[in-house]
Protein backbone atom coordinates (compact mmCIF):
# COMPACT_ATOMS: atom_id res chain seq x y z
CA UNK A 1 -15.20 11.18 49.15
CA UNK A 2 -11.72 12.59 48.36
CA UNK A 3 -11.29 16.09 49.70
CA UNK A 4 -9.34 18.82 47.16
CA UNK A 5 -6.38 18.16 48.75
CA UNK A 6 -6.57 14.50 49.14
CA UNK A 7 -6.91 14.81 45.25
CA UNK A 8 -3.61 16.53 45.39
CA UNK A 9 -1.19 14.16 46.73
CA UNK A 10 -2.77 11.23 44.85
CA UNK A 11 0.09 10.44 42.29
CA UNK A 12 -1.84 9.66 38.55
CA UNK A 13 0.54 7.15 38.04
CA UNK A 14 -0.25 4.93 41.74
CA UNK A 15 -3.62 5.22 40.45
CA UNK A 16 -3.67 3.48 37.24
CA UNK A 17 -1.91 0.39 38.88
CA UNK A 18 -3.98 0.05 41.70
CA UNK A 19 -6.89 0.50 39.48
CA UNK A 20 -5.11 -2.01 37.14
CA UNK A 21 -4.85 -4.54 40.06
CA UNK A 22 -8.27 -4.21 41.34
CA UNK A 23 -9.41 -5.00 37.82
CA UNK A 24 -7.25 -8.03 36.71
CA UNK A 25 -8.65 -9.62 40.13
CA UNK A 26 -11.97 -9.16 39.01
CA UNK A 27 -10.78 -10.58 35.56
CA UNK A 28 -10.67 -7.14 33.60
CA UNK A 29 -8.18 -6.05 31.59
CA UNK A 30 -9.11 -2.49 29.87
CA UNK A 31 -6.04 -2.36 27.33
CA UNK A 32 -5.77 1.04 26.96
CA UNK A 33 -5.40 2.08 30.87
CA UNK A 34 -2.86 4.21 31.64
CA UNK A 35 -1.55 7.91 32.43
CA UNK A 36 -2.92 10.85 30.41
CA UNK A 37 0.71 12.50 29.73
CA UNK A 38 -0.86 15.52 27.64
CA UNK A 39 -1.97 16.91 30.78
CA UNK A 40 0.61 16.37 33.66
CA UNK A 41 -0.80 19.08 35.91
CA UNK A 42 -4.20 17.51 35.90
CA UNK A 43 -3.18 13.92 37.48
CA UNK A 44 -5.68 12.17 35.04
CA UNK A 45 -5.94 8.40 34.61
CA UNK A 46 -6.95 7.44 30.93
CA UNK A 47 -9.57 4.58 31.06
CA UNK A 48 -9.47 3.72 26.62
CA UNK A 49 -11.55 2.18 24.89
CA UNK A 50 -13.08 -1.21 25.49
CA UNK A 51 -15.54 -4.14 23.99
CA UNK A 52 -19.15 -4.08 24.97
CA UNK A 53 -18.56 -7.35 27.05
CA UNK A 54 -16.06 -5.76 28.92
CA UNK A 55 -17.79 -2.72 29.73
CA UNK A 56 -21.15 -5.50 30.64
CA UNK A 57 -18.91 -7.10 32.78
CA UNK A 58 -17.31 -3.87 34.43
CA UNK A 59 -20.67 -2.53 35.52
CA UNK A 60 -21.93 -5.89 36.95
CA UNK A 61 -19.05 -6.36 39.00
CA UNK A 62 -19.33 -2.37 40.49
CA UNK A 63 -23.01 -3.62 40.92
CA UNK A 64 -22.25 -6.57 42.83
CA UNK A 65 -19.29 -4.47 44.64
CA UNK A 66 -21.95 -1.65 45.87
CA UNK A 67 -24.69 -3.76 46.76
């Protein structure tokens, strides 16, 4: 678990690409990923809206990944 200051010097940006990587390998693509740029001081990643079967197949492959 990421301490406060680990959370610090985690760049939003380095976040929604690695995220965006780890998902295309698992074949997801969530469209509307990116950078929330009304809020720079809060570093937050924008996840968007997505289909049902996307957000089925999201959860299943966390499941599978934490099992």
């Amino acid at each position: 678990m990421a301490t406060e200051h680990d959370r610090d010097a985690i760049d939003p940006y380095t976040a929604t690409e690695t995220l965006r990587e780890a998902l295309t390998a698992a074949g997801i693509v969530l469209p509307s990923l990116g950078t929330d740029g009304a809020s720079p001081y809060l570093d937050l990643v924008t996840l968007g809206n997505i289909r049902a079967d996307v957000a089925l197949k999201l959860a299943d492959t966390l499941r599978r990944g934490c099992a």
